[in-house]
Protein backbone atom coordinates (compact mmCIF):
# COMPACT_ATOMS: atom_id res chain seq x y z
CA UNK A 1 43.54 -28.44 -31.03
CA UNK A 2 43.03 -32.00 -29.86
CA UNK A 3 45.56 -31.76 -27.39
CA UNK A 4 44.34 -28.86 -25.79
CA UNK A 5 40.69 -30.67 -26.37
CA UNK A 6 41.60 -33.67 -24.27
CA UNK A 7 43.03 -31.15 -21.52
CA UNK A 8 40.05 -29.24 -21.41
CA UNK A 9 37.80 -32.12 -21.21
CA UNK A 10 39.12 -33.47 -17.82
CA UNK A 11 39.23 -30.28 -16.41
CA UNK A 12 35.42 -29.47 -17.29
CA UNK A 13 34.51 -32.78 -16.04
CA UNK A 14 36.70 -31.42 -12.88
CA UNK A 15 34.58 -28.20 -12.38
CA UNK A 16 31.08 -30.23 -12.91
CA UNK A 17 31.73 -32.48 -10.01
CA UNK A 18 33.36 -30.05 -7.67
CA UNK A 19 31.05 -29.60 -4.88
CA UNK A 20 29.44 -25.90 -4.75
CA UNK A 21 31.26 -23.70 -2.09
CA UNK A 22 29.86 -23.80 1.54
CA UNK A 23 27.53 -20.62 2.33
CA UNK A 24 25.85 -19.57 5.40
CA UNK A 25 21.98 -21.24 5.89
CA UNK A 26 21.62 -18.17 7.90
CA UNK A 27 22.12 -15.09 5.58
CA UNK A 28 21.11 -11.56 5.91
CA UNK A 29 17.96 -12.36 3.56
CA UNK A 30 16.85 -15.30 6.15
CA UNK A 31 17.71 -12.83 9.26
CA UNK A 32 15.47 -9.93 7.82
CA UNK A 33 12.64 -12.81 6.98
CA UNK A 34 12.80 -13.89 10.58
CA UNK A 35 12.65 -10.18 11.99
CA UNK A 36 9.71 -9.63 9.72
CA UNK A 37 7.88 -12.89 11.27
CA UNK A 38 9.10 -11.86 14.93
CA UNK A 39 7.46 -8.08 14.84
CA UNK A 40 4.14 -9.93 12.81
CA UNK A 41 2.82 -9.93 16.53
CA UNK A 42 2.86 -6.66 17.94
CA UNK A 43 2.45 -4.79 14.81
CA UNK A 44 -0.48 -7.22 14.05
CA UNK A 45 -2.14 -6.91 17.75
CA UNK A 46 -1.58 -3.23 17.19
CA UNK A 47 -3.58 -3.50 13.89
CA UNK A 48 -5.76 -5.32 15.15
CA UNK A 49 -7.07 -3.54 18.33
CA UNK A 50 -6.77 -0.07 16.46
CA UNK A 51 -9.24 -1.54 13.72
CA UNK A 52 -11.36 -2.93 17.26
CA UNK A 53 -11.65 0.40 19.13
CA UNK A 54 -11.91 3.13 16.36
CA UNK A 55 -13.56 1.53 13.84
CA UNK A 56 -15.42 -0.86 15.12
CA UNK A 57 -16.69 1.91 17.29
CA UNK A 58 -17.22 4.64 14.21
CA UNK A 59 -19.28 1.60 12.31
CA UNK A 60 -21.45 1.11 15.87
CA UNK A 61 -21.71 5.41 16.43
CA UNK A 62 -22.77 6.03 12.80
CA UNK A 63 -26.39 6.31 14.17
CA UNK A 64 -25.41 9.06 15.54
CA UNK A 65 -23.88 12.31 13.89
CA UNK A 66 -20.62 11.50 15.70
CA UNK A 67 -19.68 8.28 14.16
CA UNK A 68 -19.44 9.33 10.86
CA UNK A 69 -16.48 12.02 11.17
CA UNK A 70 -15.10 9.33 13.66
CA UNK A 71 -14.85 6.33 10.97
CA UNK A 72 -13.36 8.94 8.46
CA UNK A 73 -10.60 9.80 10.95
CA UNK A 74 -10.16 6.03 11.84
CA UNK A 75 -10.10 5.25 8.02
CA UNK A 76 -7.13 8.19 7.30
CA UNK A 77 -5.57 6.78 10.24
CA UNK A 78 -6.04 2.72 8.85
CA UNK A 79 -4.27 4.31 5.69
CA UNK A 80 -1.56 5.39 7.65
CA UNK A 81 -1.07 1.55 8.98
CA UNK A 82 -1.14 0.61 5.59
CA UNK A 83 2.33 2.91 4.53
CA UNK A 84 3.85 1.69 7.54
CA UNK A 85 3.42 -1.88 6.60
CA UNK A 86 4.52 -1.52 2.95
CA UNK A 87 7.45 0.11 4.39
CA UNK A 88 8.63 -2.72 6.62
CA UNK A 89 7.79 -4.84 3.73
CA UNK A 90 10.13 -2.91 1.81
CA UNK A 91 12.80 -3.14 4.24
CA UNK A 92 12.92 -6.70 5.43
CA UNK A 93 10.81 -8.60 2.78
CA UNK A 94 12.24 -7.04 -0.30
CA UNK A 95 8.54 -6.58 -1.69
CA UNK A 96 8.22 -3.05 -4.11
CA UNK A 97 4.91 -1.79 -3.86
CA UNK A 98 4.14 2.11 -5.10
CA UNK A 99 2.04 4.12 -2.61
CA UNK A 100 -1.78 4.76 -3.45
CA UNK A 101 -2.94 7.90 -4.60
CA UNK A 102 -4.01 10.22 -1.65
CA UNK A 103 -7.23 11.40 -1.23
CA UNK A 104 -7.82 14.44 -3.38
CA UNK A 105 -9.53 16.31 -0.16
CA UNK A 106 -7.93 19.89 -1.60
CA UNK A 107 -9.85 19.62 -4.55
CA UNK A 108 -13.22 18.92 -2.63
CA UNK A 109 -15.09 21.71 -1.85
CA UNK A 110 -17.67 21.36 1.42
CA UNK A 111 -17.35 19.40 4.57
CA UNK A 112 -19.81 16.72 3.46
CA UNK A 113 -18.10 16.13 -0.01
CA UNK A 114 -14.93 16.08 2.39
CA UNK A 115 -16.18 13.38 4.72
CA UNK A 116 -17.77 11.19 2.09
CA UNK A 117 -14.38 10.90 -0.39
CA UNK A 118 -12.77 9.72 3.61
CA UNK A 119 -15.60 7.33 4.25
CA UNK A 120 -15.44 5.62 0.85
CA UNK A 121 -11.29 5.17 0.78
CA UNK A 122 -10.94 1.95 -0.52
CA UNK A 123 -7.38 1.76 0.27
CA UNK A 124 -8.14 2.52 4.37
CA UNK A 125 -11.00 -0.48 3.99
CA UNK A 126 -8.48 -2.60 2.45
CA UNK A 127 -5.73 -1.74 5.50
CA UNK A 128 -8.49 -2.52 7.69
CA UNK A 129 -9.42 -5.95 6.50
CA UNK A 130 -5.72 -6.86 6.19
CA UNK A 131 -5.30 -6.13 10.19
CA UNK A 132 -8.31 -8.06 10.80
CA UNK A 133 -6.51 -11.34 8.79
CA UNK A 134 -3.38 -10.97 10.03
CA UNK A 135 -4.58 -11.51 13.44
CA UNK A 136 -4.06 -15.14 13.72
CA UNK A 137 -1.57 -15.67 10.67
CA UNK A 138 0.52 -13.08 13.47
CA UNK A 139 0.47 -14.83 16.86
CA UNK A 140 1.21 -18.06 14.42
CA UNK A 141 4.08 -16.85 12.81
CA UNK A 142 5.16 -15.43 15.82
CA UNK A 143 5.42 -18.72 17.82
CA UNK A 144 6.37 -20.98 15.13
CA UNK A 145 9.50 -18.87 14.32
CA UNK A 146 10.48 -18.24 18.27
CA UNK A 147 9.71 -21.87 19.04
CA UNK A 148 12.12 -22.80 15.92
CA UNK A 149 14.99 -20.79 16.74
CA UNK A 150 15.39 -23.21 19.82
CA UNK A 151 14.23 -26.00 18.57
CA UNK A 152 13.40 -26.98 14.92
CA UNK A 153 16.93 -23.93 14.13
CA UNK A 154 18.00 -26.37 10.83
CA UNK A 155 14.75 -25.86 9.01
CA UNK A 156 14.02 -22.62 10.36
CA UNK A 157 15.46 -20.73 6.91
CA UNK A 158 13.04 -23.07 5.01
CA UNK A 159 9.88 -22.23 7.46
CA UNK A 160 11.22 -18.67 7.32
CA UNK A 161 11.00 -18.35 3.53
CA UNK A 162 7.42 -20.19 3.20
CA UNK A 163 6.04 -18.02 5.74
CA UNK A 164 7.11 -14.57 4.21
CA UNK A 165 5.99 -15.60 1.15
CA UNK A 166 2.58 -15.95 1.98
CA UNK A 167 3.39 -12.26 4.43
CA UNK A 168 4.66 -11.45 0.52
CA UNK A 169 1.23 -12.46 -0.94
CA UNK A 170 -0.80 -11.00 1.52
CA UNK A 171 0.88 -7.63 1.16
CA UNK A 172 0.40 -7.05 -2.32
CA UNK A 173 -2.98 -8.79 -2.36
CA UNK A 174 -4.54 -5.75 -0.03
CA UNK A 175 -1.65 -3.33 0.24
CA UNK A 176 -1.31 -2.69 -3.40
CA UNK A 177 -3.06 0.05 -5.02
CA UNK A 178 -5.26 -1.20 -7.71
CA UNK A 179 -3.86 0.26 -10.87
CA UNK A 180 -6.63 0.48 -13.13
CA UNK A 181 -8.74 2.45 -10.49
CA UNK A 182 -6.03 4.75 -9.50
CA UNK A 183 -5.15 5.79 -12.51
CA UNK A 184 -9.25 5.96 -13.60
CA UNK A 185 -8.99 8.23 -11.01
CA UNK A 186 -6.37 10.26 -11.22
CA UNK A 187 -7.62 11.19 -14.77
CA UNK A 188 -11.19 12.00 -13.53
CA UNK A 189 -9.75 14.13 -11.08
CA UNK A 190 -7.73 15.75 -14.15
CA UNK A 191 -10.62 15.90 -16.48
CA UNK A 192 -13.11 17.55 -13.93
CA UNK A 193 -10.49 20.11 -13.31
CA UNK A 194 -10.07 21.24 -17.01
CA UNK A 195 -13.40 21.24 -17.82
CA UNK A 196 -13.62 23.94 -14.59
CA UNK A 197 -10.91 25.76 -15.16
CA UNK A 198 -12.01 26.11 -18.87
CA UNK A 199 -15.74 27.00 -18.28
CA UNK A 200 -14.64 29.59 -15.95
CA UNK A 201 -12.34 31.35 -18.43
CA UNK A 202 -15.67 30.72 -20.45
CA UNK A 203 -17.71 32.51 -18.32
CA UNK A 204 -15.41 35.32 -17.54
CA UNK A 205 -14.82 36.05 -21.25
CA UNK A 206 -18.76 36.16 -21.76
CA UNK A 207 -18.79 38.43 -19.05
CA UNK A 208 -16.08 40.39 -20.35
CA UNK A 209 -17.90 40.54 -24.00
CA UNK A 210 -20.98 41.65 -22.56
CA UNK A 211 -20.11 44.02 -20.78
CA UNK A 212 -17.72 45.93 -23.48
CA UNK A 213 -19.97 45.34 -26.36
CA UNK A 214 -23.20 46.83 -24.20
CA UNK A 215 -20.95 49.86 -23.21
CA UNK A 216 -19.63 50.55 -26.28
CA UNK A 217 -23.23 50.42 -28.22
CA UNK A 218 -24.69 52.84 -25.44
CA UNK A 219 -21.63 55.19 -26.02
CA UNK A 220 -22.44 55.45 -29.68
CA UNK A 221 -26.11 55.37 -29.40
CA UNK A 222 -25.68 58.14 -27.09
């Protein structure tokens, strides 16, 4: 036991001051980080001038009857932007975020209940204000991380990793569905349809009742 003690010792002493194994600064992590910070600029100038011209022109047209069917189509479409940017967040920044509820617009009944469940989306608002911010944070990230792949390429995995961490942070700050009113409701949505379905078997039983019961107390009157 001491023998094979003593041998052991060296050899762990060995292994602690061996040097860790060379790896790549570069890995495919850091490469999918950099593409993410490299498309920040179109994708955020696209964004950005789709929350300009259709929203920004529904908000200014809602004195008229036009702009209010106009900002509901420009919010649906601002939602849209939003599942494209989780999904590239997905795919390059490794970031997991579920997809918000959609709009229950089946179970509204009229045009005007329609448009007013579109115009209050909180998740298109929140898609909208995160094009808005990402507008300089973009054209930023965009020329620090082009400029650095020339230039400043040894710390580029370190400015790389703080940058998509705050792209990380942004995402699930205003991309992220908030859980506590999505699933309030989802299970007001439930609720109102029970209590419908169930007051209209209600009603149709009444009916029903009535209309035996009166029949049959005719027939034997008669």
């Amino acid at each position: 036991m001491t023998a094979h003690s003593s041998t052991a010792g060296p050899a762990a002493a060995d292994a602690e001051d061996r040097l860790p194994p060379p790896r790549p600064a570069y890995d495919l992590p850091t490469w999918k980080e950099i593409t993410h910070l490299l498309l920040n600029l179109p994708v955020t100038l696209f964004g950005f001038c789709y929350v300009m011209s259709v929203l920004l022109t529904g908000i200014t047209m809602t004195l008229t009857v036009i702009g209010f069917p106009l900002l509901a189509l420009g919010l649906m479409g601002s939602r849209q932007l939003g599942r494209l940017e989780r999904a590239r967040a997905r795919a390059l920044l490794g970031v997991r975020i579920e997809e918000p509820s959609p709009l229950p617009l089946g179970r509204t009944k009229g045009l005007l209940d329609k448009l007013w469940l579109m115009l209050k989306d909180p998740v298109g608002w929140r898609t909208a204000l995160y094009d808005v911010i990402r507008m300089p944070w973009g054209v930023l990230t965009f020329t620090v991380t082009l400029v650095s792949l020339f230039v400043l390429w040894p710390v580029l995995p370190f400015l790389a990793r703080v940058m998509a961490n705050v792209d990380r942070a942004l995402v699930r700050a205003l991309l992220s569905p908030s859980d506590e009113l999505e699933r309030r409701i989802a299970e007001l949505e439930s609720d109102r349809g029970v209590v419908v379905d169930t007051a209209a078997a209600d009603l149709r039983r009444i009916e029903r009742d009535l209309h035996d019961g009166a029949q049959a107390r005719l027939v034997n009157l008669a």
